[in-house]
Protein backbone atom coordinates (compact mmCIF):
# COMPACT_ATOMS: atom_id res chain seq x y z
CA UNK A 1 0.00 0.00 0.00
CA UNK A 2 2.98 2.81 0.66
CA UNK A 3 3.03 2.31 -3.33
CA UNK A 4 -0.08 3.54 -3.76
CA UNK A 5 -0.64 7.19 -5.00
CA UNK A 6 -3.11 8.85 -3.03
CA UNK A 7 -3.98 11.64 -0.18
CA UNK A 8 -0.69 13.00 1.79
CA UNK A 9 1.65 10.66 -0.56
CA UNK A 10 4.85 12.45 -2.04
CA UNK A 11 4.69 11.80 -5.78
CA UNK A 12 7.68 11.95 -8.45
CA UNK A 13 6.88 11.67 -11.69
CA UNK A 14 8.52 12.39 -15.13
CA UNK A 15 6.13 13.83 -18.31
CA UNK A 16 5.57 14.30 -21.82
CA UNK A 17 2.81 16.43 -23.85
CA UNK A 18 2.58 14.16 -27.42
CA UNK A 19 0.28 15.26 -29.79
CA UNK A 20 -2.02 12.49 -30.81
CA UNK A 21 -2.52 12.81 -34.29
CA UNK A 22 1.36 13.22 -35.48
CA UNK A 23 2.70 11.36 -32.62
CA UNK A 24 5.01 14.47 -32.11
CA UNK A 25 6.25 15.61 -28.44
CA UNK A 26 5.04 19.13 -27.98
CA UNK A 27 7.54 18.81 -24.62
CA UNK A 28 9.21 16.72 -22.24
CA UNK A 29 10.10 17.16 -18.31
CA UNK A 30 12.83 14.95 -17.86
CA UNK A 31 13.92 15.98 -14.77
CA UNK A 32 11.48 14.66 -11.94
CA UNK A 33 8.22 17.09 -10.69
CA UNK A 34 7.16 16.73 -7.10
CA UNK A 35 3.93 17.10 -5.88
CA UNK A 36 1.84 16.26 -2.45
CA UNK A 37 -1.52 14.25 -3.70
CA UNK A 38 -4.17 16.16 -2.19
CA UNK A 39 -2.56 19.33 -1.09
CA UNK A 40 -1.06 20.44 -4.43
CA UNK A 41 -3.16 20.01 -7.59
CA UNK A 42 -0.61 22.04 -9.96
CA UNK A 43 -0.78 19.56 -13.00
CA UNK A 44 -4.13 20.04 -12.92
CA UNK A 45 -7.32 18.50 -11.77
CA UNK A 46 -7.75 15.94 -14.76
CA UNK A 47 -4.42 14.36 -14.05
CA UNK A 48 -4.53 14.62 -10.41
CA UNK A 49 -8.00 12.47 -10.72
CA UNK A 50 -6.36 9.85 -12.84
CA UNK A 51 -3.35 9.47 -10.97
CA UNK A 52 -5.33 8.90 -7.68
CA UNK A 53 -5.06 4.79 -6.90
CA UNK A 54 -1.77 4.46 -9.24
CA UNK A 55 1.89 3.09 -8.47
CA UNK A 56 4.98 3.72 -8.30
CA UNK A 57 6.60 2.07 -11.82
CA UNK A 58 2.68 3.18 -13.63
CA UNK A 59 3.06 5.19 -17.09
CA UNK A 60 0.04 6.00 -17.96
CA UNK A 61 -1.34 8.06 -20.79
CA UNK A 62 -4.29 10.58 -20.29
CA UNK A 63 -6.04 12.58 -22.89
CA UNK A 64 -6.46 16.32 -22.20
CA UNK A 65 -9.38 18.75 -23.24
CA UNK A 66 -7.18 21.59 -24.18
CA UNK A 67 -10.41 23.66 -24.95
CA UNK A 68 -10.85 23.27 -21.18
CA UNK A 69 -7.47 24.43 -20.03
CA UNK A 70 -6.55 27.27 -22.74
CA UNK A 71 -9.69 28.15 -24.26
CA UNK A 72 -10.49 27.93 -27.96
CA UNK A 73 -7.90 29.41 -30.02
CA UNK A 74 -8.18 33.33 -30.61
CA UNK A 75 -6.91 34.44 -34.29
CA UNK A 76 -6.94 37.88 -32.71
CA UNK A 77 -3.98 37.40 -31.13
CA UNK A 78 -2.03 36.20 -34.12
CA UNK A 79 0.07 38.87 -35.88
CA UNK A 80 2.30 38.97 -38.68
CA UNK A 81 4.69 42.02 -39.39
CA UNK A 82 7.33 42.79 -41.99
CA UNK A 83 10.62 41.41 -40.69
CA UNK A 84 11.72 44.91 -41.34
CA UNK A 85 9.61 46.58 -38.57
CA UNK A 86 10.87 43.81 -36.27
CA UNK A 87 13.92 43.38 -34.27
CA UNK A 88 16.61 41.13 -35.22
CA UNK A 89 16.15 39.71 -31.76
CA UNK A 90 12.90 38.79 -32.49
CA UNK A 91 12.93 36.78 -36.03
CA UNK A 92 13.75 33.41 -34.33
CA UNK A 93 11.40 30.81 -34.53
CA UNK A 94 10.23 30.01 -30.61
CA UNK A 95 10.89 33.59 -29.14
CA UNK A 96 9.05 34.99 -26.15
CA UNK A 97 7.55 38.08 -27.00
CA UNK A 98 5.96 39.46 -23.66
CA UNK A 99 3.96 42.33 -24.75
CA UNK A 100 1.01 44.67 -22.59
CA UNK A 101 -2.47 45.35 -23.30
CA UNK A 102 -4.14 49.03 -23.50
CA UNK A 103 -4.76 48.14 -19.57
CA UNK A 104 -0.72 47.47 -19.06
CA UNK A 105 -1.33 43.63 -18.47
CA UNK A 106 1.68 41.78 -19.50
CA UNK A 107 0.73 38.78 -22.27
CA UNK A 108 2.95 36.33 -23.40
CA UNK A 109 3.47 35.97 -26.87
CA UNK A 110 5.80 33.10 -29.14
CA UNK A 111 7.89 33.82 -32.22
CA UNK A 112 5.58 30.70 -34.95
CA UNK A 113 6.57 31.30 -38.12
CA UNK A 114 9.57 34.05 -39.72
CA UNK A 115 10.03 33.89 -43.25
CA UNK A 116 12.01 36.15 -46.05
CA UNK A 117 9.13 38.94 -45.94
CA UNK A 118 6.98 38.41 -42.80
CA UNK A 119 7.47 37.62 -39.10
CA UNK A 120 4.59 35.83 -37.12
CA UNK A 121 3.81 35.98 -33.13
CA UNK A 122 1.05 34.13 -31.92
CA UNK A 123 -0.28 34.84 -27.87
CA UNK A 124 -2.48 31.41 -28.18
CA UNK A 125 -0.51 28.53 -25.93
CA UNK A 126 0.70 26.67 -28.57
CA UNK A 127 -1.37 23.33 -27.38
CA UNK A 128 -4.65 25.52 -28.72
CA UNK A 129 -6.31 23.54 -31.23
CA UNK A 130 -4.57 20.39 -31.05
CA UNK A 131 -5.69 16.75 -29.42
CA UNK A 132 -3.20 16.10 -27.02
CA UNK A 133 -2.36 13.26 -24.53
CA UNK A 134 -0.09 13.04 -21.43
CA UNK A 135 2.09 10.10 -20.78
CA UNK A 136 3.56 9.97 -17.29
CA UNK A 137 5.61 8.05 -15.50
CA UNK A 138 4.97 7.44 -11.80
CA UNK A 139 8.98 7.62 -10.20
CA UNK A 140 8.54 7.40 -6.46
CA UNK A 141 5.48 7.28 -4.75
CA UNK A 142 5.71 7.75 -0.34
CA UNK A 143 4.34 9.33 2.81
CA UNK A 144 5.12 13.40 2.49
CA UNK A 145 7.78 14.80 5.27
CA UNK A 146 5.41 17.66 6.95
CA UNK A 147 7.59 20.39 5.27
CA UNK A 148 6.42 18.70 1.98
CA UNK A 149 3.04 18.97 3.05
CA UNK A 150 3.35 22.37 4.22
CA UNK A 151 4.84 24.22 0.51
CA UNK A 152 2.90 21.19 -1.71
CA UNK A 153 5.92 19.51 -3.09
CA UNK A 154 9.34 18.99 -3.87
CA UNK A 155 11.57 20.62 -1.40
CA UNK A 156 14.49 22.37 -3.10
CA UNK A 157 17.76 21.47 -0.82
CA UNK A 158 20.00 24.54 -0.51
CA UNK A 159 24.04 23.41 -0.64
CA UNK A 160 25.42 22.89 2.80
CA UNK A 161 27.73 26.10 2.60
CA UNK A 162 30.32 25.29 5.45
CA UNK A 163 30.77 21.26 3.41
CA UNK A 164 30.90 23.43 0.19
CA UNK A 165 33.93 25.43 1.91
CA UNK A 166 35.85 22.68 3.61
CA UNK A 167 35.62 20.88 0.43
CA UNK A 168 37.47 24.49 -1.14
């Protein structure tokens, strides 16, 4: 049962977003997440609800309503420019763009397309509009420490300073 992933159990798992039609991985997280089932629902409620009951060693695949998470996609936030009227920083495919509204709210925007004539930013997340599934891969499943509980999650160890300066 201490396998067993389910309320007040620290969970490691690996992920990739693979979009189901091509196949394609939109992206991977390699290096482990950490998460505290039932205090921290950060990857979402869909994949917190299928998780619940799994074990340690499970990859599973789960398919995700992107409408539900991101909305439908918005062509209104799609704009393409001369490359002339845009900055040489920004005519690289995959660029952040962070740009503000009349209001001043900051929006995230991504470099999609540059060609000879036209550059093309796009503020939809680029999983809008695609059928996409997670596959996951359950690393370590055990009872939480209570300063897990407390922040949710992985606790990031700070370097023991006086070992890093004997070791100097």
């Amino acid at each position: 049962m201490d396998n067993i992933i389910q309320e007040a159990k620290y969970v490691e798992l690996t992920y990739k977003v693979i979009d189901k039609k091509t196949g394609n991985v939109f992206s991977e997280i390699a290096y482990p997440v950490g998460y505290v089932h039932g205090v921290n629902d950060t990857l979402g409620k869909e994949v917190i609800a299928e998780l619940e009951g799994r074990e340690q060693g499970d990859i599973i695949e789960i398919n995700i309503d992107v409408e539900k998470i991101y909305g439908s996609r918005d062509e209104t936030l799609v704009f393409i420019d001369k490359i002339e009227n845009v900055p040489a920083e920004y005519q690289k495919i995959g660029t952040k763009v962070i740009m503000e509204n009349s209001k001043g709210d900051p929006k995230e925007f991504l470099v999609t397309k540059v060609d000879d004539k036209t550059v093309t930013i796009d503020g939809n997340n680029p999983l809008c509009g695609r059928e996409v599934k997670f596959s996951l891969e359950i690393l370590m499943v055990r009872d939480a420490t209570d300063e897990e509980m407390e922040v949710g999650g992985m606790i990031d160890k700070q370097p023991d300073m006086e070992q890093l300066l004997k070791m100097h």
